[in-house]
C-alpha atoms as a PDB file:
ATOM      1  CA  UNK A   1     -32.168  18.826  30.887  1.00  0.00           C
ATOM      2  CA  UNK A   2     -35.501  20.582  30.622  1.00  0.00           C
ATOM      3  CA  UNK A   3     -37.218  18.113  29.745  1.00  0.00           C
ATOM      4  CA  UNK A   4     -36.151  16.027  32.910  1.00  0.00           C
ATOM      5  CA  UNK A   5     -36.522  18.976  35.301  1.00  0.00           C
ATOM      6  CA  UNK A   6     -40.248  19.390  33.747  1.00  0.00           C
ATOM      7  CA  UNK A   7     -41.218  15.665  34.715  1.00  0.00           C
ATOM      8  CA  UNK A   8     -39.734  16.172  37.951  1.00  0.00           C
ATOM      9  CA  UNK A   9     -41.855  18.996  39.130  1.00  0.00           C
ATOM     10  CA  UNK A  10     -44.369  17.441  37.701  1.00  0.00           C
ATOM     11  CA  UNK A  11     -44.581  14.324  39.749  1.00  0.00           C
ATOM     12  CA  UNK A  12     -43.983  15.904  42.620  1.00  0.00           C
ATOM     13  CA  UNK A  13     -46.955  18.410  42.410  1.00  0.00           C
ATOM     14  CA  UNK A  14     -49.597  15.270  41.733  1.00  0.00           C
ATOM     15  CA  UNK A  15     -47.987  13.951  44.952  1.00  0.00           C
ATOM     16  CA  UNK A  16     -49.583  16.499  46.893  1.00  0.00           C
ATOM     17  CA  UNK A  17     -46.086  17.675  47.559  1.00  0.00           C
ATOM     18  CA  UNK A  18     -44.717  21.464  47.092  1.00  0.00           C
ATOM     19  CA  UNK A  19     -43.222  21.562  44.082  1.00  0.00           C
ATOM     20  CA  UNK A  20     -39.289  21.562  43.903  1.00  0.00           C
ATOM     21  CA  UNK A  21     -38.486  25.124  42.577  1.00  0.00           C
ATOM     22  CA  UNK A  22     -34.902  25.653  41.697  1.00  0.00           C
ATOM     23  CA  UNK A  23     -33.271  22.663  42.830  1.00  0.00           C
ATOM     24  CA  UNK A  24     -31.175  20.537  40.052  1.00  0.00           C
ATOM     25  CA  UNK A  25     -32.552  17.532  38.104  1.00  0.00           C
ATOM     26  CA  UNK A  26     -30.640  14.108  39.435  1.00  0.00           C
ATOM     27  CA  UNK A  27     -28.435  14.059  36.606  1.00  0.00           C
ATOM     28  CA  UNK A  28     -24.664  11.571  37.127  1.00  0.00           C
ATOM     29  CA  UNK A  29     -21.949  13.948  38.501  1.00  0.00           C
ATOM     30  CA  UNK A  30     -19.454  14.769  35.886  1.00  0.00           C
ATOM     31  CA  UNK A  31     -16.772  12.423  37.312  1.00  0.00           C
ATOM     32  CA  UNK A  32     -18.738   9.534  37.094  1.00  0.00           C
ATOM     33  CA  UNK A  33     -19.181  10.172  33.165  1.00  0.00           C
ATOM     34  CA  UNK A  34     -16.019  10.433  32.662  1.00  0.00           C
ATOM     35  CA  UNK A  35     -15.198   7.345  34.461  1.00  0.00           C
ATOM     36  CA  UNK A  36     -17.758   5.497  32.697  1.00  0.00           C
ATOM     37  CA  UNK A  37     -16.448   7.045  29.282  1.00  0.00           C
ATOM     38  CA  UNK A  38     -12.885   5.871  30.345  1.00  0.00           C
ATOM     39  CA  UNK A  39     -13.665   2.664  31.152  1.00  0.00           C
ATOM     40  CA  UNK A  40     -15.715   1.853  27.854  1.00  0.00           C
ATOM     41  CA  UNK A  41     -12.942   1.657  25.658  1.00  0.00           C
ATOM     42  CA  UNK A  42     -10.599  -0.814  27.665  1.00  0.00           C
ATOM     43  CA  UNK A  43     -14.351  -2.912  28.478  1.00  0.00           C
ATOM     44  CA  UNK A  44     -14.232  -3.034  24.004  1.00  0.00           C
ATOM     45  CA  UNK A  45     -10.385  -3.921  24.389  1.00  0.00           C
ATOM     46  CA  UNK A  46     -11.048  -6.986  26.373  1.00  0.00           C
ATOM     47  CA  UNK A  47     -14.075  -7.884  24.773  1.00  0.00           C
ATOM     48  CA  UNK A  48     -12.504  -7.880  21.574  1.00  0.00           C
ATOM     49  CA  UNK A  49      -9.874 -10.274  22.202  1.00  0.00           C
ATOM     50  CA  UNK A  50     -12.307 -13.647  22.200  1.00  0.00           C
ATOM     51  CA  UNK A  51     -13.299 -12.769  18.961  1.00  0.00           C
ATOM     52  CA  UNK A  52     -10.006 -11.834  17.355  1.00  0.00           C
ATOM     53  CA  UNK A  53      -8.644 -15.553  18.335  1.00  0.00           C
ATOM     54  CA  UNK A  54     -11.757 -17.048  16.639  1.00  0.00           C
ATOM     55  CA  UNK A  55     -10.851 -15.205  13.713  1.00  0.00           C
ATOM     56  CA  UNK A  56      -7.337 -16.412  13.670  1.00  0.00           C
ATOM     57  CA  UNK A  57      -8.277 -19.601  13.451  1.00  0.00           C
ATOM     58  CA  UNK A  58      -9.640 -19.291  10.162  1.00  0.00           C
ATOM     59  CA  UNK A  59      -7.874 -16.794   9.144  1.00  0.00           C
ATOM     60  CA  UNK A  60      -4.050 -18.080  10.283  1.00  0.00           C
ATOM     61  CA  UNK A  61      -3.151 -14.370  11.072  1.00  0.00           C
ATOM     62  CA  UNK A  62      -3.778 -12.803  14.330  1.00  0.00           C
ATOM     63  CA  UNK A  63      -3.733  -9.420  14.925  1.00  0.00           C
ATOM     64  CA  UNK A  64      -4.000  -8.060  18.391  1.00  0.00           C
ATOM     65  CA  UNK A  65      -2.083  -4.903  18.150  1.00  0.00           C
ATOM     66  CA  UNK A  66      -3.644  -1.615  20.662  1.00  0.00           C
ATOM     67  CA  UNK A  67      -5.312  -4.212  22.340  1.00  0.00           C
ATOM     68  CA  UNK A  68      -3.516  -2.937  25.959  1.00  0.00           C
ATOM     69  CA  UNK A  69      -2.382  -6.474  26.570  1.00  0.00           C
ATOM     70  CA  UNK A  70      -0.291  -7.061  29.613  1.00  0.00           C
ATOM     71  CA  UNK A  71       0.394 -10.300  28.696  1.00  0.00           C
ATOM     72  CA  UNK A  72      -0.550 -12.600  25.877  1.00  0.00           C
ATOM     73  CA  UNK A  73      -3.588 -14.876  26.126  1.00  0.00           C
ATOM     74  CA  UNK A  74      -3.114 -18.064  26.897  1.00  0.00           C
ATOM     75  CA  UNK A  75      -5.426 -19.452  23.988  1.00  0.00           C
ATOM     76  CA  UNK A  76      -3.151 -17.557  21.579  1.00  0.00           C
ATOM     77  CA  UNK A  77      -0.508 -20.887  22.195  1.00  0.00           C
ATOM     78  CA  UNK A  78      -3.116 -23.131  21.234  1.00  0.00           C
ATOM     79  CA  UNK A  79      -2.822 -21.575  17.499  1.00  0.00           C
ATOM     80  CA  UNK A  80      -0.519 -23.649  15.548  1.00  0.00           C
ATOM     81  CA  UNK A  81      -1.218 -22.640  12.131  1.00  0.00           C
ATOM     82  CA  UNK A  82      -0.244 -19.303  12.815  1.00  0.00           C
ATOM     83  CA  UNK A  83       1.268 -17.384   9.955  1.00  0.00           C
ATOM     84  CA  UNK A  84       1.419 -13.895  11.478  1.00  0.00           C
ATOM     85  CA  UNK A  85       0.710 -12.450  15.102  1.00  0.00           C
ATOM     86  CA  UNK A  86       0.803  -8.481  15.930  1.00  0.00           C
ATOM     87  CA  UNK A  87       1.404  -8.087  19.066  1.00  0.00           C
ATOM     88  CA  UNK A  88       2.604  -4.274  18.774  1.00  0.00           C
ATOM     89  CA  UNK A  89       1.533  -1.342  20.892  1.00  0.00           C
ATOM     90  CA  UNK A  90       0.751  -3.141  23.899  1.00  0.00           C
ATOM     91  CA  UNK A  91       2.410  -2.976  27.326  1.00  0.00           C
ATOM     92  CA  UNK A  92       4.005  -6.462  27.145  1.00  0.00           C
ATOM     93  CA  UNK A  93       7.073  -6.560  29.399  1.00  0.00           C
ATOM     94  CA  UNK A  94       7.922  -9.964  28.768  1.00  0.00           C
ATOM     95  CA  UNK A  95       7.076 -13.016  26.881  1.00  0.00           C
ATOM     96  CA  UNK A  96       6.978 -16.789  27.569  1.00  0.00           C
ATOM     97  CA  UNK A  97       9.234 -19.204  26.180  1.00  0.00           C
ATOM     98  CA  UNK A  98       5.681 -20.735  24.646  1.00  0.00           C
ATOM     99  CA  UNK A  99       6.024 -18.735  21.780  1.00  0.00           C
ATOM    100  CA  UNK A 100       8.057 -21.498  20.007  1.00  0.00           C
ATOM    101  CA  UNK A 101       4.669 -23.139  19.735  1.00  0.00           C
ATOM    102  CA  UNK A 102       4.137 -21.099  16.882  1.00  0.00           C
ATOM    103  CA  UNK A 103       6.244 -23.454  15.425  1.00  0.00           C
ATOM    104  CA  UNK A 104       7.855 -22.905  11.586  1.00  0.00           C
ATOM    105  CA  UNK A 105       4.851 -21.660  10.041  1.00  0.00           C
ATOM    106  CA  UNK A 106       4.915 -18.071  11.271  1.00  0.00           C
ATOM    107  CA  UNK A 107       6.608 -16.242   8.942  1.00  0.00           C
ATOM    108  CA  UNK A 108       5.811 -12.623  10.211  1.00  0.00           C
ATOM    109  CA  UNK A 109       5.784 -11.607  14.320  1.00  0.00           C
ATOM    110  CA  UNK A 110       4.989  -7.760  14.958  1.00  0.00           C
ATOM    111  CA  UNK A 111       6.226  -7.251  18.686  1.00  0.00           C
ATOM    112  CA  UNK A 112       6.940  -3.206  18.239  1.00  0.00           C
ATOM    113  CA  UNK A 113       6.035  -0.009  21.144  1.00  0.00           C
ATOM    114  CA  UNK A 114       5.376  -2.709  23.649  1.00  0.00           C
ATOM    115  CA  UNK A 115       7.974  -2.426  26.872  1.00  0.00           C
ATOM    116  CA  UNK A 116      10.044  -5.389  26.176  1.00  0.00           C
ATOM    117  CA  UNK A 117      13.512  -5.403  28.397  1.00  0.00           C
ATOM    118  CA  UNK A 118      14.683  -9.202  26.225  1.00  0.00           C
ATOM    119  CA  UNK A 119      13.696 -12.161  24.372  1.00  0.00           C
ATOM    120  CA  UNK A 120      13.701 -15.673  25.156  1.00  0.00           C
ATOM    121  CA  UNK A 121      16.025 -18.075  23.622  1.00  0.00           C
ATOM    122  CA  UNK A 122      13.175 -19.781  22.503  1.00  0.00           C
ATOM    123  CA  UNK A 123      12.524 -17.106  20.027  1.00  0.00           C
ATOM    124  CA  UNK A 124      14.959 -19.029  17.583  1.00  0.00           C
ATOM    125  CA  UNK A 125      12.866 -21.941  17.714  1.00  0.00           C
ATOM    126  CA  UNK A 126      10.615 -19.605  14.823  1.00  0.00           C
ATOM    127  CA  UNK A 127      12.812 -20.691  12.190  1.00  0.00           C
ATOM    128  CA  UNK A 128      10.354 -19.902   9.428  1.00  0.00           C
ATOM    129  CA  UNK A 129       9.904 -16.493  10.569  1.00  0.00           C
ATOM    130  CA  UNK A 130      10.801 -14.017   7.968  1.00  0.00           C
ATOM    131  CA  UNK A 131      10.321 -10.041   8.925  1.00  0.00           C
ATOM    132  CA  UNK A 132      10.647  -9.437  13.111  1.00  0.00           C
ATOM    133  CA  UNK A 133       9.636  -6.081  14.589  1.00  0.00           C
ATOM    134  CA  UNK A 134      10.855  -5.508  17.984  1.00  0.00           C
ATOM    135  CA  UNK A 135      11.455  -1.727  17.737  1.00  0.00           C
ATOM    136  CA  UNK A 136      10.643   0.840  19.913  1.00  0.00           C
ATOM    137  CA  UNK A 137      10.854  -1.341  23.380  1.00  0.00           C
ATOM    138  CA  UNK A 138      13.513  -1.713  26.322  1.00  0.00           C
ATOM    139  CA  UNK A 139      16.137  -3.826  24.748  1.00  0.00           C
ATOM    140  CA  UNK A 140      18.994  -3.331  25.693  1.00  0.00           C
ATOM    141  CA  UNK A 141      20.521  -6.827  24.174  1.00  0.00           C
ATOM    142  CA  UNK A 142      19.246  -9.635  21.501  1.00  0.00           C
ATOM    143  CA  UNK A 143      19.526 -13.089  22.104  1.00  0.00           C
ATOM    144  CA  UNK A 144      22.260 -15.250  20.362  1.00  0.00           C
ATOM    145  CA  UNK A 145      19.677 -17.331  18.874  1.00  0.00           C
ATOM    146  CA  UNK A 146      18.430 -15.091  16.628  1.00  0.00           C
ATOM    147  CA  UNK A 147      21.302 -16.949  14.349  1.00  0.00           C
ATOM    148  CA  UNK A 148      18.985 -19.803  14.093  1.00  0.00           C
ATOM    149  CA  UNK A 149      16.096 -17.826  11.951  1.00  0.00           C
ATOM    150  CA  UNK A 150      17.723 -18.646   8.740  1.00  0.00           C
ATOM    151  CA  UNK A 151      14.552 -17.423   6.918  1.00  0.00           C
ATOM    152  CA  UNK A 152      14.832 -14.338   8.356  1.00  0.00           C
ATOM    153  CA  UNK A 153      14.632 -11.033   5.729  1.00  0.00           C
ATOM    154  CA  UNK A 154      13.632  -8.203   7.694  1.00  0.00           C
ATOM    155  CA  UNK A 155      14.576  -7.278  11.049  1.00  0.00           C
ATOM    156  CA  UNK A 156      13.322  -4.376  12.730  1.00  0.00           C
ATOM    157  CA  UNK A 157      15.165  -3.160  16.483  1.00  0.00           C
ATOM    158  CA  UNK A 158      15.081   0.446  15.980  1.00  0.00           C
ATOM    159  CA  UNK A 159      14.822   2.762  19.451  1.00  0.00           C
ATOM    160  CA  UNK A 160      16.235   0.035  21.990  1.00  0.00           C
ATOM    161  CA  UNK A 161      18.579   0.587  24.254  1.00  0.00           C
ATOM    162  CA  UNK A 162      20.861  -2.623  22.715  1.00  0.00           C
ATOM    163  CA  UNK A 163      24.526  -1.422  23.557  1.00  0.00           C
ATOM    164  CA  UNK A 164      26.193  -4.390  21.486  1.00  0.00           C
ATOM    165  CA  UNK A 165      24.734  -7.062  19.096  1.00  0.00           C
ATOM    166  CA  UNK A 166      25.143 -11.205  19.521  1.00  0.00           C
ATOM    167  CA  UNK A 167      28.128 -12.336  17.234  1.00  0.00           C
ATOM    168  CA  UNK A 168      25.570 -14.629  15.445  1.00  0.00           C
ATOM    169  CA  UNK A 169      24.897 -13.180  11.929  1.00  0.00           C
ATOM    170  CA  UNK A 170      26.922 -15.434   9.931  1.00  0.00           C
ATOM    171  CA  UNK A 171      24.297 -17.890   8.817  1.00  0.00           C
ATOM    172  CA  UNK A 172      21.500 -15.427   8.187  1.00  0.00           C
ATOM    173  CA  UNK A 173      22.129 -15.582   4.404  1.00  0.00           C
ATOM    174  CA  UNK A 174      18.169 -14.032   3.224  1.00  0.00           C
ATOM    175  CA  UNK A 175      18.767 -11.020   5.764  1.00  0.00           C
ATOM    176  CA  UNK A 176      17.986  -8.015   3.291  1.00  0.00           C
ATOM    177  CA  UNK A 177      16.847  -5.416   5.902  1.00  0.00           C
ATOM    178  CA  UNK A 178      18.124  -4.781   9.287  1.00  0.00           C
ATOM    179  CA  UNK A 179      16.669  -1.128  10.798  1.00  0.00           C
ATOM    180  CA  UNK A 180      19.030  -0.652  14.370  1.00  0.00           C
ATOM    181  CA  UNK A 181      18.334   2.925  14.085  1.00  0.00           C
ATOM    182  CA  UNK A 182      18.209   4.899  17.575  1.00  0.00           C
ATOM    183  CA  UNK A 183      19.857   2.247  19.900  1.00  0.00           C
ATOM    184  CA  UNK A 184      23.520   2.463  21.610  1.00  0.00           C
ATOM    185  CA  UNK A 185      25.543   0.672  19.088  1.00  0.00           C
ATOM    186  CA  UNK A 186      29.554   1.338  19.253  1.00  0.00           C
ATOM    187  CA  UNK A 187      30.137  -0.855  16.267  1.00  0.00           C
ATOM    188  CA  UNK A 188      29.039  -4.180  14.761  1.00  0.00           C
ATOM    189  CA  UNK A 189      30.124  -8.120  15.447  1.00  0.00           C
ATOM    190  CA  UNK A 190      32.196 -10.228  13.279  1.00  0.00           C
ATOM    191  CA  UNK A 191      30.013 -12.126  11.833  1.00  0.00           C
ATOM    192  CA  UNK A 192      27.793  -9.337  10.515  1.00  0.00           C
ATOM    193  CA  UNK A 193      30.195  -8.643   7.590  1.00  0.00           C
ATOM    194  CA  UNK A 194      29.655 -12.599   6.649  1.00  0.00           C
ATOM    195  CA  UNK A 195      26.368 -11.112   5.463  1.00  0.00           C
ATOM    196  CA  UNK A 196      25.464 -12.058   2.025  1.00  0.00           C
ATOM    197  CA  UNK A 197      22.109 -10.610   1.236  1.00  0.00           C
ATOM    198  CA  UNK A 198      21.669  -7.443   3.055  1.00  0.00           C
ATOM    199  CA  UNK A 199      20.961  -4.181   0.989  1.00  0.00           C
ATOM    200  CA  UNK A 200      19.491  -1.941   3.714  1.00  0.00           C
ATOM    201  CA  UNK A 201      21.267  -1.396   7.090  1.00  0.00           C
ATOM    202  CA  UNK A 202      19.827   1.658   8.854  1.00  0.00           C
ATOM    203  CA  UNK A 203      22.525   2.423  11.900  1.00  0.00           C
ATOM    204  CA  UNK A 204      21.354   6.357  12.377  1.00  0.00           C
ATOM    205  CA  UNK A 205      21.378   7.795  15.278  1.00  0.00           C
ATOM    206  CA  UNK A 206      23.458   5.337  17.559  1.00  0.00           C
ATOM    207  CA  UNK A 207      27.061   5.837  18.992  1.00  0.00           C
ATOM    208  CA  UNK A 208      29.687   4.946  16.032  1.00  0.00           C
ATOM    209  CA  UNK A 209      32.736   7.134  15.816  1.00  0.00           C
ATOM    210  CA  UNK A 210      33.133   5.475  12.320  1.00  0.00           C
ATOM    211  CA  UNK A 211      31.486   3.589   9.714  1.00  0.00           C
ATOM    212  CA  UNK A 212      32.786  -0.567  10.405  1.00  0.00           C
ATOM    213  CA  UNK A 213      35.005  -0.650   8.097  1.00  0.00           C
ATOM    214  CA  UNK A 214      34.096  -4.499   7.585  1.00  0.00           C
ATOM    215  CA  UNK A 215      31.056  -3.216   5.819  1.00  0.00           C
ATOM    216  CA  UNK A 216      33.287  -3.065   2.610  1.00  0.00           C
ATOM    217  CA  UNK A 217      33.256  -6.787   2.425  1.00  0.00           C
ATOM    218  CA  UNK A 218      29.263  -6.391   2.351  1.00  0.00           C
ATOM    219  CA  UNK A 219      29.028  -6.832  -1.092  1.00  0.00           C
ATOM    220  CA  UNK A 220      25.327  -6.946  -1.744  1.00  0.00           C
ATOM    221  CA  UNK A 221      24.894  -3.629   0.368  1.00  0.00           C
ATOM    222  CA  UNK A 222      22.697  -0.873  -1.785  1.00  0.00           C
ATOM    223  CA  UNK A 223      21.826   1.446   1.531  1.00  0.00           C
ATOM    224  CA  UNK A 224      23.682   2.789   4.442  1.00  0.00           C
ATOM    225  CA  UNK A 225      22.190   5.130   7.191  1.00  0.00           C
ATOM    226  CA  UNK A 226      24.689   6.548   9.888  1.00  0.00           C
ATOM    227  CA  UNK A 227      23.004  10.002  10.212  1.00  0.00           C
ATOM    228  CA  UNK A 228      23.241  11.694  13.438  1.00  0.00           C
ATOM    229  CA  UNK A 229      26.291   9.299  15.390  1.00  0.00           C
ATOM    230  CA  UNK A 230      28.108  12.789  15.710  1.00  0.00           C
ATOM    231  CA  UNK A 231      31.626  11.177  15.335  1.00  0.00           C
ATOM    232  CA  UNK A 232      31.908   9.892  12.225  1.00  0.00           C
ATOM    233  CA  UNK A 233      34.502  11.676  10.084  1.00  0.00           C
ATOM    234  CA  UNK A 234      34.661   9.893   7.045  1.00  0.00           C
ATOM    235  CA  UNK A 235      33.689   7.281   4.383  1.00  0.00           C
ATOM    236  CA  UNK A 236      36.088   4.773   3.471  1.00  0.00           C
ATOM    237  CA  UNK A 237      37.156   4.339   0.435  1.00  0.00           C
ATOM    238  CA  UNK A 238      37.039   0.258   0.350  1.00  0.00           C
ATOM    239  CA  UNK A 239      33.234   0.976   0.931  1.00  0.00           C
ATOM    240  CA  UNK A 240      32.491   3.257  -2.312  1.00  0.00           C
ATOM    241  CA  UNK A 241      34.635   0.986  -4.579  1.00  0.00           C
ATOM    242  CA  UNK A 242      33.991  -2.622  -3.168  1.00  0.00           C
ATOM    243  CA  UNK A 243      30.310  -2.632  -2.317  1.00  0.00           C
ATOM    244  CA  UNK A 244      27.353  -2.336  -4.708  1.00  0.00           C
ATOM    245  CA  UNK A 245      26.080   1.111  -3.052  1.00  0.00           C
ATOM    246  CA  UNK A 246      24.615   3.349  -4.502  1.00  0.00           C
ATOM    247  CA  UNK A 247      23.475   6.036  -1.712  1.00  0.00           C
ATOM    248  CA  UNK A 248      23.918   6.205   1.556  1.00  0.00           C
ATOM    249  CA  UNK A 249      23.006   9.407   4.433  1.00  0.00           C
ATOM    250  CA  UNK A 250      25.786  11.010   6.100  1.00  0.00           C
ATOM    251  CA  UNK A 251      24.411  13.752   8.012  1.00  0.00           C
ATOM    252  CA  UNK A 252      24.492  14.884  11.848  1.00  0.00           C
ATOM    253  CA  UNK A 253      28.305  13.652  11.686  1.00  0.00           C
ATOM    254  CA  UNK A 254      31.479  15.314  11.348  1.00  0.00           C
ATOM    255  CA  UNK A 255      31.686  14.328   7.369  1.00  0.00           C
ATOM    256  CA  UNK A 256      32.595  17.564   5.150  1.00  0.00           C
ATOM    257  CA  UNK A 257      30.938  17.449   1.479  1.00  0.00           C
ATOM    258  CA  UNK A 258      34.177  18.705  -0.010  1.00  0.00           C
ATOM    259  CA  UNK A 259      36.347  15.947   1.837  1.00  0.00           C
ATOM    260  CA  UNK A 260      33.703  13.085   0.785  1.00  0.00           C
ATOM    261  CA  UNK A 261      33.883  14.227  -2.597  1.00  0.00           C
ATOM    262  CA  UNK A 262      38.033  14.036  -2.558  1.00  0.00           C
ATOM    263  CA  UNK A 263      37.161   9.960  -0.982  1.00  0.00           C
ATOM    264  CA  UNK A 264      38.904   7.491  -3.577  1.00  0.00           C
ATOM    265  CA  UNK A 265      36.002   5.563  -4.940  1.00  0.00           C
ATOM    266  CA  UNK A 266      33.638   8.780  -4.777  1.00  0.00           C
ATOM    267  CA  UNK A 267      33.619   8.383  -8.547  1.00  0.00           C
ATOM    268  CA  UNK A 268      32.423   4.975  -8.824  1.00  0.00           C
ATOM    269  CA  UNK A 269      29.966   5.346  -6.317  1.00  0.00           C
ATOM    270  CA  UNK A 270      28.610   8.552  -7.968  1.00  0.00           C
ATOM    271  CA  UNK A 271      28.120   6.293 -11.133  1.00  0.00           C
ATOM    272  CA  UNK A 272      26.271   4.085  -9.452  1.00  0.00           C
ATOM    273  CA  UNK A 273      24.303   6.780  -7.877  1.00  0.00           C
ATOM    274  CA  UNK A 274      23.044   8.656 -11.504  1.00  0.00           C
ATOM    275  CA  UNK A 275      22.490   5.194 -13.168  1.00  0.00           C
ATOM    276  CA  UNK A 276      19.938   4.468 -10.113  1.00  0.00           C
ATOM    277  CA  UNK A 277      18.285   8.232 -10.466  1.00  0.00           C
ATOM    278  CA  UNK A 278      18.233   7.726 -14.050  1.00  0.00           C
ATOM    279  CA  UNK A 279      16.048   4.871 -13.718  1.00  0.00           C
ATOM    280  CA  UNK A 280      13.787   6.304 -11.453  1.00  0.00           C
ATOM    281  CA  UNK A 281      13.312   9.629 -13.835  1.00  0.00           C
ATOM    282  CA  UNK A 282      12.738   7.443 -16.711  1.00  0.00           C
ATOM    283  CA  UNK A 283       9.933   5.244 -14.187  1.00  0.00           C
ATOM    284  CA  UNK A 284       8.285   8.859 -13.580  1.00  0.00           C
ATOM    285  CA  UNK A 285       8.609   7.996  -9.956  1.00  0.00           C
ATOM    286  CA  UNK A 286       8.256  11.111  -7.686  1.00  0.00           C
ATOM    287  CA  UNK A 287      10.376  12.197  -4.619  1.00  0.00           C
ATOM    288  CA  UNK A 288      13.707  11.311  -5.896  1.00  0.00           C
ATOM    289  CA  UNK A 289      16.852  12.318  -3.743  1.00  0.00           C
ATOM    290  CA  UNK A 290      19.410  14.112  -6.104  1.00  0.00           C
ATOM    291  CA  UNK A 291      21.080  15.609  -3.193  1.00  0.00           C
ATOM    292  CA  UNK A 292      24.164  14.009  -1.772  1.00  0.00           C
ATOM    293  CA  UNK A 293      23.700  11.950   0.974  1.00  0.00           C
ATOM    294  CA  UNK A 294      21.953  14.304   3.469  1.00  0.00           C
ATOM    295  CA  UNK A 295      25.428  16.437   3.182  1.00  0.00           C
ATOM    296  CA  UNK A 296      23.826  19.471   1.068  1.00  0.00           C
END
């Protein structure tokens, strides 16, 4: 600033002029700055966007997540080779049935903390897609034909609004993960216990006032989350002695430690429990839960 004021005085005195004495330099008023500032990142944002696609081309993964996308780009469609596409924190409120032009190939689609309110049908028409993130939007319901993504492993929905699921599990057979943390759920469909492969099911913080009891048939299951429904009184018994779990987290419900521990099949499970922290001592790995199910 003195620097500027200096030159100013000075060109006004070899004008012949009296010299400006006090008065400020021209400097930008401070809102203006801060406009400017604001602006530059979302000028980068858009900017960015060309060059991203190019990449993808080569590259067969495109990655526009924070990109503040209100929509997707239309030259995104023309990528058929596509074997992942981030799409997350955006403000996407709806996409266009042209996503099946993706085709088979895409095997990963990131779609999380945009402000999604559904899904086309056509999403099914991804049937090599293997891990979908749609958490943290404004579902409130998924469409049936996610029972067409056969390929599907992981499947990520947590913090919706989805009140009841699509009775159209049956034939997802490589399902492994499914995170439905944080939504409305009251219980799950049918065909969900048809499940073969899933080990994870994360169903915290929703509205069960039980655990399904058609989750015993789940054979394969390893992991169960129901922390925080509130209602939830107890384990059943088909679910400790049936299934292959081995720890699950039962807190923020009604469940007392003493009563789980008096559950028939609370010995079996237990067994599977230390064999599975045994391993992990004798791996050295660190953070290992020996507390009992969130219930300490």
């Amino acid at each position: 600033m003195g620097c500027c004021s200096s030159g100013g005085t000075k060109a006004a005195s070899s004008a012949g002029g009296v010299p400006q004495v006090g008065l400020p330099s021209q400097a930008p008023p401070a809102s203006a700055a801060i406009a400017k500032s604001q602006a530059q990142p979302k000028a980068q944002s858009n900017d960015i966007v060309p060059s991203k696609l190019a990449q993808a081309a080569k590259t067969r993964v495109l990655a526009l997540g924070s990109c503040e996308l209100k929509s997707i780009p239309l030259d995104a469609f023309k990528l058929e080779e596509l074997k992942s596409v981030d799409l997350s924190v955006n403000k996407l409120s709806k996409l266009p049935d042209s996503i099946s032009g993706w085709g088979a190939r895409l095997h990963t689609l990131n779609l999380g903390s945009n402000a999604l309110a559904s899904l086309p049908e056509s999403v099914g028409d991804l049937v090599g897609l293997k891990k979908l993130i749609i958490s943290s939007n404004k579902l409130n319901i998924l469409p049936l034909a996610l029972g067409k993504l056969t390929s599907l492993q992981e499947l990520r929905a947590s913090d919706n609004s989805v009140v009841e699921l699509p009775d159209c599990f049956g034939s997802l057979d490589m399902l492994a993960e499914v995170d439905l943390a944080g939504n409305n759920l009251k219980g799950l469909p049918p065909s969900f216990f048809h499940l073969r492969g899933i080990q994870r099911l994360l169903l915290s913080r929703n509205k069960l006032e039980e655990i399904p009891p058609g989750l015993a048939g789940v054979k394969s299951l390893l992991f169960l989350d129901v922390a925080d429904n509130c209602s939830i009184s107890c384990v059943p018994p088909l679910l400790l002695k049936n299934t292959l779990i081995f720890d699950m987290r039962l807190q923020g419900n009604k469940i007392q430690r003493l009563a789980f521990r008096d559950t028939d099949g609370y010995a079996e499970f237990m067994a599977r429990r230390k064999g599975k922290i045994d391993q992990k001592l004798d791996a050295k790995m660190q953070h290992i839960d020996i507390g009992l199910c969130g219930l300490d």
